[in-house]
Protein backbone atom coordinates (compact mmCIF):
# COMPACT_ATOMS: atom_id res chain seq x y z
CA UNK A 1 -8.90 -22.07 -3.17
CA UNK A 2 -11.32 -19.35 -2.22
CA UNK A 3 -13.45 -21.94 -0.08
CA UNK A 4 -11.68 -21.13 3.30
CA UNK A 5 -12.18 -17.06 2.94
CA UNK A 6 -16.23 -17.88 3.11
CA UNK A 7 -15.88 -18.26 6.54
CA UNK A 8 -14.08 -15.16 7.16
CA UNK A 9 -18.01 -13.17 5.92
CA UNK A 10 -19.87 -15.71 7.82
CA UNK A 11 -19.52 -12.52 11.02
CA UNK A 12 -21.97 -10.23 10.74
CA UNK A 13 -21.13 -7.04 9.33
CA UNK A 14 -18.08 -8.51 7.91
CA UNK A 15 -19.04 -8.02 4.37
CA UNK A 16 -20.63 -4.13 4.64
CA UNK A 17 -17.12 -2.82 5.84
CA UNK A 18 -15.02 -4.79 3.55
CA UNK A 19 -16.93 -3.25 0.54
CA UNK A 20 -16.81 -0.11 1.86
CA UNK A 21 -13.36 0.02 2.13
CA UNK A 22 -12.71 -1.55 -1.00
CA UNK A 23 -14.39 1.72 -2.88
CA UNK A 24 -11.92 4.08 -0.56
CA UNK A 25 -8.49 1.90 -1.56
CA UNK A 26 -9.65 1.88 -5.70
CA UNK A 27 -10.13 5.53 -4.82
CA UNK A 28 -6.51 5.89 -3.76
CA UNK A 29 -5.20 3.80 -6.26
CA UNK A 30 -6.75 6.07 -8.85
CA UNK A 31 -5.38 9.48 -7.75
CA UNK A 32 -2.21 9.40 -8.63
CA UNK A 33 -2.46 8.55 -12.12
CA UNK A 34 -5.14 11.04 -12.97
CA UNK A 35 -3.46 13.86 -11.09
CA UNK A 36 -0.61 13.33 -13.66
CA UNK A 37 -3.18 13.06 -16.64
CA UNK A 38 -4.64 16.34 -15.67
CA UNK A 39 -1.39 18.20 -14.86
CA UNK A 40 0.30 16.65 -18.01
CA UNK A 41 -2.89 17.77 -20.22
CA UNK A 42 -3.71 21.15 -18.81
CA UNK A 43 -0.15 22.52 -17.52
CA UNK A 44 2.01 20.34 -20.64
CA UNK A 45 4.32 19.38 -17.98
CA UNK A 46 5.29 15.51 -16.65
CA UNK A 47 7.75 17.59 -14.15
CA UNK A 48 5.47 19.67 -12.84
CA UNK A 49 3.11 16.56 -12.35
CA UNK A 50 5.81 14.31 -10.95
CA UNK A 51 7.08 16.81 -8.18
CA UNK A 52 3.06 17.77 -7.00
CA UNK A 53 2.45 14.31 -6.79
CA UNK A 54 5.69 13.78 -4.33
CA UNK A 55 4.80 16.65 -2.41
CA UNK A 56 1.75 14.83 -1.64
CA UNK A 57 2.99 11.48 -1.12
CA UNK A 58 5.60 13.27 1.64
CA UNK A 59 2.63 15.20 3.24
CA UNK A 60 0.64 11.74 2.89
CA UNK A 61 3.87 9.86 4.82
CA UNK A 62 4.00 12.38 7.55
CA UNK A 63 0.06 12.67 7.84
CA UNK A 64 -1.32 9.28 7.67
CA UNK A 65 0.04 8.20 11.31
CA UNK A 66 -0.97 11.01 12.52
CA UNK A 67 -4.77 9.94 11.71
CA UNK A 68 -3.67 6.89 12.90
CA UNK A 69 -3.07 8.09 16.11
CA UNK A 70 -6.34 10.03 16.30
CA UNK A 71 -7.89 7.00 15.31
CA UNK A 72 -6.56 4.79 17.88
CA UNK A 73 -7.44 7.64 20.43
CA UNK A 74 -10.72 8.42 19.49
CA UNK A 75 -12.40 5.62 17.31
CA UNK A 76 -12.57 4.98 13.74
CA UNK A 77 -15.73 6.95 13.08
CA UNK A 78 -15.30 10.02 14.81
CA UNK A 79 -12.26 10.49 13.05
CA UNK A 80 -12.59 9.03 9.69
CA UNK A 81 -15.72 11.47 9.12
CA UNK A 82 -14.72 14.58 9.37
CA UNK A 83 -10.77 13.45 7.55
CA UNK A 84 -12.84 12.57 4.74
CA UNK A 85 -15.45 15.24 4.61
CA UNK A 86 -11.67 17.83 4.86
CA UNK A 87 -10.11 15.74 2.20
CA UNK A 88 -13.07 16.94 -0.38
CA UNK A 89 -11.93 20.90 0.24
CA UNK A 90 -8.22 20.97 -1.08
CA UNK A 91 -9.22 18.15 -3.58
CA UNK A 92 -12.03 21.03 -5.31
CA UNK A 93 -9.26 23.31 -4.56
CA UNK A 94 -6.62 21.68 -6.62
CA UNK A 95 -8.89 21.27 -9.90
CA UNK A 96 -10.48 25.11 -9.48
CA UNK A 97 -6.63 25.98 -9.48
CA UNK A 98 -6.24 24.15 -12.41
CA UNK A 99 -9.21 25.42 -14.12
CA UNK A 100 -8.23 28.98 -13.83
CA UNK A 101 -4.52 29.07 -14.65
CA UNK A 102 -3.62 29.56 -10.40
CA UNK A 103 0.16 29.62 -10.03
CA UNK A 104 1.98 26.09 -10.00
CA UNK A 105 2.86 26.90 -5.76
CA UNK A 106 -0.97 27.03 -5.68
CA UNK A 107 -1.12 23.17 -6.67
CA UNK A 108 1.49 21.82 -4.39
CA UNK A 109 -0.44 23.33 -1.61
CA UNK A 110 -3.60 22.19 -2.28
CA UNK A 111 -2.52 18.62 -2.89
CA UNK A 112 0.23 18.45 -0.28
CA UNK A 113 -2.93 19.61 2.08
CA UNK A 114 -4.52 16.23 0.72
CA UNK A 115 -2.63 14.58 3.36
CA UNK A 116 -5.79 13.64 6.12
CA UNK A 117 -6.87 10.64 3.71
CA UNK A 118 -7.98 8.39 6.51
CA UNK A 119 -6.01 4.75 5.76
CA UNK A 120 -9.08 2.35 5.27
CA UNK A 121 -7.04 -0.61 4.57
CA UNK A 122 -5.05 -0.24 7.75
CA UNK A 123 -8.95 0.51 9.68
CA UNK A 124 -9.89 -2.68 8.01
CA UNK A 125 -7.56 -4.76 8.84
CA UNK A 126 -7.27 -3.77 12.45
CA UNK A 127 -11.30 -5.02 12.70
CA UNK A 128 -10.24 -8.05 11.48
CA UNK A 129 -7.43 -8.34 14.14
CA UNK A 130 -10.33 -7.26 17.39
CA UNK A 131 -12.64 -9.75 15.40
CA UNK A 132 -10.25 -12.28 15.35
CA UNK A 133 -7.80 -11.97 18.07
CA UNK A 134 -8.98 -15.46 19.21
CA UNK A 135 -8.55 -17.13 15.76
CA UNK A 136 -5.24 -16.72 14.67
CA UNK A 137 -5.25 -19.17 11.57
CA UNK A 138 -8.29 -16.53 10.59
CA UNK A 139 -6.20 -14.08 11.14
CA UNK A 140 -3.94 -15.07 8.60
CA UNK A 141 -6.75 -15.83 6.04
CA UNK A 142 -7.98 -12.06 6.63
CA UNK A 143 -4.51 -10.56 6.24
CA UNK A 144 -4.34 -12.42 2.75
CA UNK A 145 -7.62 -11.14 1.40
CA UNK A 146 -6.49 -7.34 2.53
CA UNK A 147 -3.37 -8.28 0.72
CA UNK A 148 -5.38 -9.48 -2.20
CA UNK A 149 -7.92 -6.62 -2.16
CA UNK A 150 -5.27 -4.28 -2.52
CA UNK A 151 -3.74 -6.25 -5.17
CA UNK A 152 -6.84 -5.87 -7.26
CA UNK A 153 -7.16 -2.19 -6.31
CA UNK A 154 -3.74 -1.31 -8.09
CA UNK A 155 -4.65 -3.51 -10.87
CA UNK A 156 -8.17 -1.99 -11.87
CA UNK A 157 -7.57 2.08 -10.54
CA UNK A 158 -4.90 3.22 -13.01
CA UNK A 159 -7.18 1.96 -15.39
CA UNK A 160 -9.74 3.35 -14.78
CA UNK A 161 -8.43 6.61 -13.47
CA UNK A 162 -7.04 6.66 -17.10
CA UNK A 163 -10.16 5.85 -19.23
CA UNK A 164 -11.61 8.69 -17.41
CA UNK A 165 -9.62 11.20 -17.99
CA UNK A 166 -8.77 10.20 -21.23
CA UNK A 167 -12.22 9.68 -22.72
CA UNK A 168 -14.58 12.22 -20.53
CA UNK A 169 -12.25 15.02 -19.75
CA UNK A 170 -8.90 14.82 -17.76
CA UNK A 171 -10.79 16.31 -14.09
CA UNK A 172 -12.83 13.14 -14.67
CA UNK A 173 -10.35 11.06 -13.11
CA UNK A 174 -9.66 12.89 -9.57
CA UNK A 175 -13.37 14.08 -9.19
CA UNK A 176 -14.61 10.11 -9.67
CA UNK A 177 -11.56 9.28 -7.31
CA UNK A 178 -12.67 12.11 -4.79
CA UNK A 179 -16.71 11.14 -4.67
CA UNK A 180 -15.53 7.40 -3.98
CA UNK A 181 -12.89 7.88 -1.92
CA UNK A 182 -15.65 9.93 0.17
CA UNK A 183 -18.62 7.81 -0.14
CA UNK A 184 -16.25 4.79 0.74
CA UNK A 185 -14.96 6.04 3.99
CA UNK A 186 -18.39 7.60 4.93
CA UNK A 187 -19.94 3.95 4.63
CA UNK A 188 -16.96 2.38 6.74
CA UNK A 189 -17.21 4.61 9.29
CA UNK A 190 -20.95 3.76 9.32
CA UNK A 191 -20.49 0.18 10.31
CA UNK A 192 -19.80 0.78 13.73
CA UNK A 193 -20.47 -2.87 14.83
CA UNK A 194 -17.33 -4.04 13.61
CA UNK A 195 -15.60 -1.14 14.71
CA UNK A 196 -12.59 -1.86 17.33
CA UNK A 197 -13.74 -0.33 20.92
CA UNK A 198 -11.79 2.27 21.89
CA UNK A 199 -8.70 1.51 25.02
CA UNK A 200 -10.46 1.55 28.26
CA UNK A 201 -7.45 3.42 30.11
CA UNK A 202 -8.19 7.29 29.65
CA UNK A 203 -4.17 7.70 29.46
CA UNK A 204 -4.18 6.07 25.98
CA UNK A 205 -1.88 9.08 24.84
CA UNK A 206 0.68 8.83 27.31
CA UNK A 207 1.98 5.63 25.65
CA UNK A 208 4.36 7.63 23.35
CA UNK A 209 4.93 6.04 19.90
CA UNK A 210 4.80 2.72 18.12
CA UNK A 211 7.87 3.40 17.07
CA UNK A 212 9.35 2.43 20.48
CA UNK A 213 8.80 -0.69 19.55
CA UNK A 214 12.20 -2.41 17.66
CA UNK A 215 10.19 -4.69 15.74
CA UNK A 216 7.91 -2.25 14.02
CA UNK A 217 11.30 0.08 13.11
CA UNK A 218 12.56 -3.12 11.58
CA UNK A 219 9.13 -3.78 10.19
CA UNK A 220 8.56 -0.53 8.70
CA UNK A 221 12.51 -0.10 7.72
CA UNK A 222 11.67 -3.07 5.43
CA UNK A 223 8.48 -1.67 3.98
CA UNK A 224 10.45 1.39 3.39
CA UNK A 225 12.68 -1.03 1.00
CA UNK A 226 9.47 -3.25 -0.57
CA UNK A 227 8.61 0.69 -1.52
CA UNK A 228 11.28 1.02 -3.68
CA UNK A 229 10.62 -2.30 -5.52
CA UNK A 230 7.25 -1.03 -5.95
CA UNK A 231 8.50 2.76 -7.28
CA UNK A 232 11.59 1.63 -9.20
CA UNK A 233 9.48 -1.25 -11.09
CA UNK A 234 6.77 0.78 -12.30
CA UNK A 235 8.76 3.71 -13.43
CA UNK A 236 11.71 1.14 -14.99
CA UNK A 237 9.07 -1.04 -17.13
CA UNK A 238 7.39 2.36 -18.29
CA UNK A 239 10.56 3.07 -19.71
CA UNK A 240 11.51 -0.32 -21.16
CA UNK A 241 7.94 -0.34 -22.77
CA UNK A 242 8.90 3.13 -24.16
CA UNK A 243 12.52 2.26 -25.30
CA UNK A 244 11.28 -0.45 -27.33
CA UNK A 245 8.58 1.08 -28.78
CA UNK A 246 5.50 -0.41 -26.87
CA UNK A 247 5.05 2.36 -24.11
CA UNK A 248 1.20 1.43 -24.14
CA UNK A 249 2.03 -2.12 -23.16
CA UNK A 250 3.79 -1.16 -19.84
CA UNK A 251 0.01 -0.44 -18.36
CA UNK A 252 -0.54 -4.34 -18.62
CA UNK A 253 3.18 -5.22 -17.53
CA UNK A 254 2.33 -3.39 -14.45
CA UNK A 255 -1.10 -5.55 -14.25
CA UNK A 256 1.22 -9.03 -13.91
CA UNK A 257 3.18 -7.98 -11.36
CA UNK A 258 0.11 -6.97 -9.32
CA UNK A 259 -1.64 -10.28 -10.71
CA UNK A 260 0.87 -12.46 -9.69
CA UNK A 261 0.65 -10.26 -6.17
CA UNK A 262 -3.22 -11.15 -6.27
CA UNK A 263 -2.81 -14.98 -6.58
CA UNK A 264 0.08 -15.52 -4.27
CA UNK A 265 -1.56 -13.44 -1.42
CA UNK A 266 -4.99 -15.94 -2.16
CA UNK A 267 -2.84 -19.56 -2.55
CA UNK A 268 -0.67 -17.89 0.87
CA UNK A 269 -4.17 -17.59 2.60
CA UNK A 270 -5.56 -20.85 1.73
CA UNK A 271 -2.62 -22.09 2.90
CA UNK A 272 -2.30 -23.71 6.98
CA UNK A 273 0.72 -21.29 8.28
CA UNK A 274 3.59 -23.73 9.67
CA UNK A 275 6.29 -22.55 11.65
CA UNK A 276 6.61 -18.69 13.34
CA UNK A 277 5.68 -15.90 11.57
CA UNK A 278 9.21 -14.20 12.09
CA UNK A 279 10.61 -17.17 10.31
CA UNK A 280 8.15 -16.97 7.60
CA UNK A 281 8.91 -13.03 6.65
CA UNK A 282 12.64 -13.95 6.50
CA UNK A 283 11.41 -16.29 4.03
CA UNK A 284 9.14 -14.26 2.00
CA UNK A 285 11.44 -11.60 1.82
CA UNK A 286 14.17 -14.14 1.08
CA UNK A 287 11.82 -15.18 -2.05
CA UNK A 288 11.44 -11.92 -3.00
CA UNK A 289 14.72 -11.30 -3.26
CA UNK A 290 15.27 -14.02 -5.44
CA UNK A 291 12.48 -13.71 -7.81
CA UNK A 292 13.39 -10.10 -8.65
CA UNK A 293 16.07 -11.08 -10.17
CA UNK A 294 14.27 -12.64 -13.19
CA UNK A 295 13.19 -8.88 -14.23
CA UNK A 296 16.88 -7.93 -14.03
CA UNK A 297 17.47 -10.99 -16.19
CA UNK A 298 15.26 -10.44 -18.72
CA UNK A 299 16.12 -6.48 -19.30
CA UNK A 300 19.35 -6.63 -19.28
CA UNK A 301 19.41 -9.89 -21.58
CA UNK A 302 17.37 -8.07 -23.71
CA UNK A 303 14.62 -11.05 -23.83
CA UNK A 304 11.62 -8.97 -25.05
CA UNK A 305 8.14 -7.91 -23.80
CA UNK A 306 6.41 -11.27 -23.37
CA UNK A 307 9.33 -12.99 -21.49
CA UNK A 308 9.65 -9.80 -19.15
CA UNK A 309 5.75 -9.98 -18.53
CA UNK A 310 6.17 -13.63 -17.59
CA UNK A 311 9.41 -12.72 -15.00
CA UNK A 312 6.94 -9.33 -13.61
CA UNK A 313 4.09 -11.98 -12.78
CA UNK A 314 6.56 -14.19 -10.76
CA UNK A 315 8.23 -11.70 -9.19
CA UNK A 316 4.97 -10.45 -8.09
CA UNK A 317 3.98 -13.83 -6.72
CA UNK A 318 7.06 -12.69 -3.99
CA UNK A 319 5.64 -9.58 -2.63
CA UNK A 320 2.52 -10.93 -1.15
CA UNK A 321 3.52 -13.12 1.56
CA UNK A 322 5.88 -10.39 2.38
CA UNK A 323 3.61 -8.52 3.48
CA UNK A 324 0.82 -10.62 4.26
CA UNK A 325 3.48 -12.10 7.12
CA UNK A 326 4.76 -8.32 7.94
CA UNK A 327 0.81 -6.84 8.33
CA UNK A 328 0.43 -10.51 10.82
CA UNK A 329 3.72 -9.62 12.75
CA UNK A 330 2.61 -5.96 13.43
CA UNK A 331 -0.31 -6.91 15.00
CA UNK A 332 1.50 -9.26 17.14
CA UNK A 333 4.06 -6.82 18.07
CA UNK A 334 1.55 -4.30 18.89
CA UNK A 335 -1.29 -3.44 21.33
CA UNK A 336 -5.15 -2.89 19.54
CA UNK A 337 -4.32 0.95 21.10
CA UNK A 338 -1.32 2.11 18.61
CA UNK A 339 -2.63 -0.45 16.12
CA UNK A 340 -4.02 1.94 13.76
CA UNK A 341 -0.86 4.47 14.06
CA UNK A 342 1.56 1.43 13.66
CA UNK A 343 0.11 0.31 10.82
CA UNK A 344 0.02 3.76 8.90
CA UNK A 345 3.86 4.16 10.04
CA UNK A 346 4.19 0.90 7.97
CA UNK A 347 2.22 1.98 5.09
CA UNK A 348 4.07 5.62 5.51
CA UNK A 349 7.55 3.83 5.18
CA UNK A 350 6.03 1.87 1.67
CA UNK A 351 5.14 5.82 0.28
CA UNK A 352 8.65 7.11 1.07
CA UNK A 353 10.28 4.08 -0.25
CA UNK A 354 7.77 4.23 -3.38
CA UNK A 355 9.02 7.95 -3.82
CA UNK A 356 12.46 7.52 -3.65
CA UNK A 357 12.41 4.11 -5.81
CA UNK A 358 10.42 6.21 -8.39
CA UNK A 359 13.33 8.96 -8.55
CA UNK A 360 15.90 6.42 -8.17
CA UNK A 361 14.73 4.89 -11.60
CA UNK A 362 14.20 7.49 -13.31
CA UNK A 363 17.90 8.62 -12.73
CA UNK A 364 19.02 5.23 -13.98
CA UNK A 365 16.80 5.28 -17.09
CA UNK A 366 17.88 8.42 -18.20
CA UNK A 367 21.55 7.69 -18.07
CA UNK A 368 21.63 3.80 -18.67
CA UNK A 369 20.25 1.26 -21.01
CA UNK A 370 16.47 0.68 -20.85
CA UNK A 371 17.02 -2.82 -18.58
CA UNK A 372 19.20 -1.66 -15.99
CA UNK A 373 16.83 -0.39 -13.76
CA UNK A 374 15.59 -4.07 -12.97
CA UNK A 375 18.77 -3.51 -10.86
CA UNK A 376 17.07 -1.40 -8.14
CA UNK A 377 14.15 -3.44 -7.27
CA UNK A 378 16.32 -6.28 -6.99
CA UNK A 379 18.66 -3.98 -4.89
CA UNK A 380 16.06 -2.78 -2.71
CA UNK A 381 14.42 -6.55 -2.05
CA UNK A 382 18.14 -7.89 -0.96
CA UNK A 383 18.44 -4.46 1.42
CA UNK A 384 15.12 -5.41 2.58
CA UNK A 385 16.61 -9.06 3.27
CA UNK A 386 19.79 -7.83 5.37
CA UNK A 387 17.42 -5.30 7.01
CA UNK A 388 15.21 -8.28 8.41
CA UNK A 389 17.73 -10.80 8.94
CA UNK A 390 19.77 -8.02 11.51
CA UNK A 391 16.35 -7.21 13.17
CA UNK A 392 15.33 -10.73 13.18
CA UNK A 393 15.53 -11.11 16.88
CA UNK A 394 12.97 -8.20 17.22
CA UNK A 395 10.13 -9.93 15.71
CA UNK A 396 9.21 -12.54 18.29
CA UNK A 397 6.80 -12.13 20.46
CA UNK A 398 7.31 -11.26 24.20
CA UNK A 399 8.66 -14.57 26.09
CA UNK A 400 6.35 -14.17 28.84
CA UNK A 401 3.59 -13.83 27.27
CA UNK A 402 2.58 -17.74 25.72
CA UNK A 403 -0.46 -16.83 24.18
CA UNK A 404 1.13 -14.24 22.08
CA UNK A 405 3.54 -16.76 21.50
CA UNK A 406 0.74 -18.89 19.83
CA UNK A 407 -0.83 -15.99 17.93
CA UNK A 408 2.47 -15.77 16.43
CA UNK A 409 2.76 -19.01 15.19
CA UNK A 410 -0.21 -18.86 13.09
């Protein structure tokens, strides 16, 4: 299965900015469960940790296209360096306030000003669209390992964010997030062989935004809905795990789904796309729709942990084309000068949708039994269905343009 990616690190420098960006996503994916930790540990409070961490996943939403946009205006190193070298200051800021006993407004501040974290995985996978914008079937392969990548990244950072600041001392877990989240874009920006050249028309800004685009507002409209999946699941199988007495097992619930996210987005690579990639998101997100219903089944049926694991790892197995298809159908839809910004728009609608699935959940779990908040993910993925199927006519490719058309297909 793994035999067609080798080709994809055949291209020189193909391998130095993939790593690189790897240690700046496990970064990410390790923040937000050591900020509660440390919060939780040196404040006593799970509200006070839950509401800093939104304020910094709104800031994040509202900041991330704006890198984007600086990105795609200026190149990926001149920006990315001195975002990451600023992300370092509040970050210090935020544990010194902690250290001392600072007033609770001074945390939201600091990590709501954590909101220039340059978006790696969107950097990388715009290289992999300039490198390949000849070799669409490559194309696809790339967008599957991304997919994968990140897969991996929200399997192993919790954990590790966790064993940090649970068996060093709970700063362990941001500071070790902060030095690779630093190091990681600081090495990516370094490969500047791979890097996408910058739009040779000095009026790059004049464009206006991505947004003008229909498809990406469909695009990112559906993210917005795979976001709540994402947010309600995790916070409704904590509190299963917790109702029934297991609340440590809900770490490696949370692993299937992200597991079965990992091999899906792999088998969906190795794969030869057939038909149009509009016609395979309305699939994937049809799948997805369906398969989240066998988490619904299995909490409200009451059908126990190792049954519910099994329906989290297949529902997860529907997430990855999803997006795999969605990430391919952006960078149809868009020119390599707003790809960067349209990307983090996409990746801003997944945070907002993550936020409000979260707080969604939690609502439910509180004033329902522990399975019926299986009902929201599998809410969210049929919203996400209607959304696509009503935009549908958005995502194919300009008609007078047949070599888009073909890029498309693949």
């Amino acid at each position: 299965m793994l035999a067609p990616y080798r080709r994809l690190f055949a291209r020189p420098g193909t391998t130095a900015f993939t790593l690189a960006g790897l240690l700046g996503r496990l970064s990410m994916s390790m923040t937000g469960v050591s900020l509660v930790v440390l919060l939780a540990e040196r404040r006593g409070s799970y509200a006070l940790a839950g509401t800093v961490a939104a304020a910094g996943l709104v800031t994040g939403a509202v900041g991330m296209p704006v890198i984007g946009r600086l990105v795609d205006r200026f190149g990926q190193a001149r920006v990315t360096v001195p975002a990451a070298l600023y992300n370092v200051v509040p970050l210090i800021g935020l544990l010194l306030c902690v250290r001392t006993g600072a007033p609770d407004w001074t945390l939201y501040l600091c990590w709501a000003a954590c909101a220039a974290a340059p978006n790696l995985g969107g950097m990388a996978r715009a290289r992999w669209a300039h490198l390949l914008r000849d070799r669409p079937e490559d194309r696809h392969l790339a967008n599957s390992f991304e997919q994968a990548l990140d897969e991996v990244c929200f399997m192993t950072g919790p954990v590790l964010g966790m064993v940090l600041c649970t068996t060093i001392a709970p700063e362990a877990g941001l500071l070790t997030a902060g030095g690779l989240g630093a190091a990681g874009a600081l090495l990516f920006a370094a490969q500047r062989r791979t890097e996408p050249p910058l739009d040779d028309h000095p009026a790059t800004g004049r464009h206006g935004s991505p947004l003008r685009v229909p498809g990406l507002r469909v695009l990112t409209l559906t993210f917005l809905s795979t976001g709540m999946i994402f947010g309600a699941l995790d916070l409704t199988t904590v509190a299963y795990a917790q109702a029934l007495g297991h609340r440590p097992v809900a770490g490696p619930l949370l692993g299937l789904v992200a597991a079965g996210s990992c091999v899906a987005g792999l088998v969906f690579g190795a794969l030869r796309p057939r038909g149009t990639a509009r016609a395979r998101f309305l699939w994937g997100v049809a799948a997805m729709s369906g398969l989240l219903l066998m988490p619904l089944a299995a909490g409200v049926g009451g059908a126990g942990l190792a049954l519910l694991g099994a329906a989290l790892f297949a529902a997860g197995t529907g997430t990855a084309p999803t997006m795999v298809t969605g990430m391919s159908l952006l960078q149809d839809l868009l020119p390599q000068r707003q790809l960067n910004e349209g990307m983090a728009i996409a990746v801003s609608g997944i945070l907002v949708g993550i936020s409000g699935g979260s707080a969604l959940a939690g609502t439910v779990a509180e004033h329902a039994g522990p399975g019926a908040g299986y009902g929201i993910p599998a809410g969210a993925a049929v919203l996400a269905l209607l959304l696509a199927l009503a935009g549908r006519r958005h995502l194919g490719p300009p008609a007078q343009e047949p070599e888009r058309v073909v890029g498309a297909a693949h």
